[in-house]
Protein backbone atom coordinates (compact mmCIF):
# COMPACT_ATOMS: atom_id res chain seq x y z
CA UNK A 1 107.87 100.00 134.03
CA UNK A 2 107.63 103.62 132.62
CA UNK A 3 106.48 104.18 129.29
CA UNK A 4 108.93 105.36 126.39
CA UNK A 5 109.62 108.61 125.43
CA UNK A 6 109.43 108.58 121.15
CA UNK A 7 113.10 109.83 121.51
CA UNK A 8 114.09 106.30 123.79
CA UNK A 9 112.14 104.57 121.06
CA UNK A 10 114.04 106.08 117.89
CA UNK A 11 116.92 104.18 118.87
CA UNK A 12 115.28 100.75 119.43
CA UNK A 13 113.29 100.79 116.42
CA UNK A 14 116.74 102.13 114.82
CA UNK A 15 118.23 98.99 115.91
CA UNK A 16 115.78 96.72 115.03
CA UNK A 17 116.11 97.76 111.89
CA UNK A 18 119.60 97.34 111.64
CA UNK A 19 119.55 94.04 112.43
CA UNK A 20 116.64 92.86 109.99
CA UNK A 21 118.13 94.84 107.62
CA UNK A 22 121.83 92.87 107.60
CA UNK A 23 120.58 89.62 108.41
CA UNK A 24 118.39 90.08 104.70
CA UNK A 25 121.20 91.17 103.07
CA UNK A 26 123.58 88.98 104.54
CA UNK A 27 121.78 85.97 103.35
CA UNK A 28 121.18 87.27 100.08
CA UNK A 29 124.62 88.07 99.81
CA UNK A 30 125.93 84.59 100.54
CA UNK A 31 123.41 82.88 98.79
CA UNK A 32 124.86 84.81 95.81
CA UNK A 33 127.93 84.45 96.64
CA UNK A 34 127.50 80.22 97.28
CA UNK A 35 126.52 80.39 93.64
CA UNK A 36 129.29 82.01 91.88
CA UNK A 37 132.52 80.66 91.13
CA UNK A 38 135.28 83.53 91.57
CA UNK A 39 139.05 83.52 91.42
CA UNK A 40 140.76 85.57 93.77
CA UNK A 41 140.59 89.19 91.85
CA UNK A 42 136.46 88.80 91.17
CA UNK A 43 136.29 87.94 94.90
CA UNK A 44 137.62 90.84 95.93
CA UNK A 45 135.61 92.74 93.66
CA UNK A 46 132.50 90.91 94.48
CA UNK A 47 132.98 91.56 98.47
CA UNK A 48 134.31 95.23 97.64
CA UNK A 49 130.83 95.69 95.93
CA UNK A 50 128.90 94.35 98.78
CA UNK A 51 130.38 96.97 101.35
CA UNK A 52 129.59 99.73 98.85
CA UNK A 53 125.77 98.44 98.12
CA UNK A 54 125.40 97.63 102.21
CA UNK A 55 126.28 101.20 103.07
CA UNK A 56 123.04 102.65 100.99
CA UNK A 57 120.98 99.84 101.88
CA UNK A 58 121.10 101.15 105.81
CA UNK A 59 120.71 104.41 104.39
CA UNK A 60 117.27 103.87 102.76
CA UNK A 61 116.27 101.59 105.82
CA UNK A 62 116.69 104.25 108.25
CA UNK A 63 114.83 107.10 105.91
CA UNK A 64 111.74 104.21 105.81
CA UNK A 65 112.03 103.46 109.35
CA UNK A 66 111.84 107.20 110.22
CA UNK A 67 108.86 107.88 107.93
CA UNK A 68 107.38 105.10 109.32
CA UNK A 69 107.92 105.94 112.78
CA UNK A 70 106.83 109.96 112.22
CA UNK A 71 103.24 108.22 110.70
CA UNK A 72 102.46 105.92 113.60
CA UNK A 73 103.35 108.46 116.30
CA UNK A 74 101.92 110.51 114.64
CA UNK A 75 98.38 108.87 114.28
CA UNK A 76 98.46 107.93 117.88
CA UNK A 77 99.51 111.13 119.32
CA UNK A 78 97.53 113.19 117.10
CA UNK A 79 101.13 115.34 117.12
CA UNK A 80 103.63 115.64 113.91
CA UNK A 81 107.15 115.26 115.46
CA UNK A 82 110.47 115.85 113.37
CA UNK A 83 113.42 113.84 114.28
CA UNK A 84 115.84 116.45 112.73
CA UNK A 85 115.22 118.99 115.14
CA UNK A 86 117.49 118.26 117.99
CA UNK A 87 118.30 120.52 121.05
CA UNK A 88 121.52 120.37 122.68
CA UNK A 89 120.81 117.59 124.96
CA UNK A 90 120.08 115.39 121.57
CA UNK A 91 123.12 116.35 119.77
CA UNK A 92 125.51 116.00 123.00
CA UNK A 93 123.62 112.40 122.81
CA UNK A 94 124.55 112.19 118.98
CA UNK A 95 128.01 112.87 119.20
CA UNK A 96 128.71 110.17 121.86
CA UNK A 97 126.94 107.75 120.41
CA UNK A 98 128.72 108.74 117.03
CA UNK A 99 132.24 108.58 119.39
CA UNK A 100 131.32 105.17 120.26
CA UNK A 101 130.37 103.97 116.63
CA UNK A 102 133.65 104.91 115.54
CA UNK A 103 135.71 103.33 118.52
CA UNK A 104 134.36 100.09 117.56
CA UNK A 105 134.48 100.76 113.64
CA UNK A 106 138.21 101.22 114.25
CA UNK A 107 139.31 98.65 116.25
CA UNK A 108 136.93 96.30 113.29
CA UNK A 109 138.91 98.23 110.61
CA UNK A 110 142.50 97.52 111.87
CA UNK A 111 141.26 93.63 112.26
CA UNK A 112 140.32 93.48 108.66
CA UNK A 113 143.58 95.09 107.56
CA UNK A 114 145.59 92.90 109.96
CA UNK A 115 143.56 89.65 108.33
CA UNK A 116 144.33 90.68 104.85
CA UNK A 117 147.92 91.32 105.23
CA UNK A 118 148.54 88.06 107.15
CA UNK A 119 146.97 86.40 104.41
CA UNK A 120 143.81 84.84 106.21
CA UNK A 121 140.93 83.69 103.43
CA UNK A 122 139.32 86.63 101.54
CA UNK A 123 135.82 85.39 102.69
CA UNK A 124 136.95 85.97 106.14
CA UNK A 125 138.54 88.73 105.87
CA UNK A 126 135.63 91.43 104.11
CA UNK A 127 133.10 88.99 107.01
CA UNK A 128 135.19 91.19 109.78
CA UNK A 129 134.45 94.17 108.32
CA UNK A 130 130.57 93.21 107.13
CA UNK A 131 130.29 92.57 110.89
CA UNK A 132 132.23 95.58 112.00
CA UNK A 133 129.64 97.33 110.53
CA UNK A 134 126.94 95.81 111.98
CA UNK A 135 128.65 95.93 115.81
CA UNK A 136 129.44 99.62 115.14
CA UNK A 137 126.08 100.28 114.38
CA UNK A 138 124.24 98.36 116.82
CA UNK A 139 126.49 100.03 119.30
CA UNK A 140 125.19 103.54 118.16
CA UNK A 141 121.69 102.89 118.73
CA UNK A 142 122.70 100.92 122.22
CA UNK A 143 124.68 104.24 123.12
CA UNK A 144 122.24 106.61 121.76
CA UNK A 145 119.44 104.85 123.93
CA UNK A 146 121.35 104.64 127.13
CA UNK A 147 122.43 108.26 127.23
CA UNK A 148 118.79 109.32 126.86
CA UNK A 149 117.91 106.86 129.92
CA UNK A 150 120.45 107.79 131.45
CA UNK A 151 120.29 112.07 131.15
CA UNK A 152 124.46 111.57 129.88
């Protein structure tokens, strides 16, 4: 088996982190939301709020895991590699994996608009588009790591 490039890598630790990062904040989301009591306007407000704190939760997780991955390589390389500096190859890479994110986000954002207006349970409804989220971005890093594999 051939050893990873750090750019082959990115993506993998990208998605690792993606899913430990939802899975915690899934649970602690439910576990909150187990405990509260909520009519039907405060749970709309209480899932509404949970989209908007997920979105800068994957934010700061991916700034970590970056720093984190820039130290270790790094210290075992001896080089200091940047992640923002991508040549074309990279950001033809970027963009398709981007493409794909949002095919999937779509298709997961007409579901959730297609639960709520045929009035399936709230708590279902904002779960399709918690997990849209996760799918769409899971399916970014799997793109993003077979196009480098794979030369596009």
């Amino acid at each position: 088996m051939e050893k990873l490039s750090l750019a082959e890598k990115r993506p993998i630790f990208s998605l690792l982190t993606t899913i430990i990062t939802f899975a915690a904040y899934y649970w602690y989301v439910t576990e909150l939301y187990i405990e509260k009591t909520l009519t039907v306007q405060t749970e709309i407000e209480f899932w509404s709020a949970v989209i908007l704190i997920l979105i800068p939760v994957f934010v700061v997780s991916k700034i970590i895991l970056m720093i984190v991955l820039t130290i270790i390589n790094t210290i075992i390389t001896g080089e200091e590699t940047r992640f923002d500096k991508l040549d074309e190859f990279g950001k033809l890479i970027d963009i398709k994996a981007t493409r794909n994110f949002y095919h999937v986000f779509i298709v997961g954002f007409l579901l959730f608009l297609n639960s709520l207006a045929f009035s399936f349970n709230i708590f279902i409804s904002f779960n399709i588009i918690l997990f849209t989220i996760l799918i769409s971005a899971i399916i970014a890093d799997l793109s993003e790591f077979y196009y480098m594999r794979s030369g596009v």
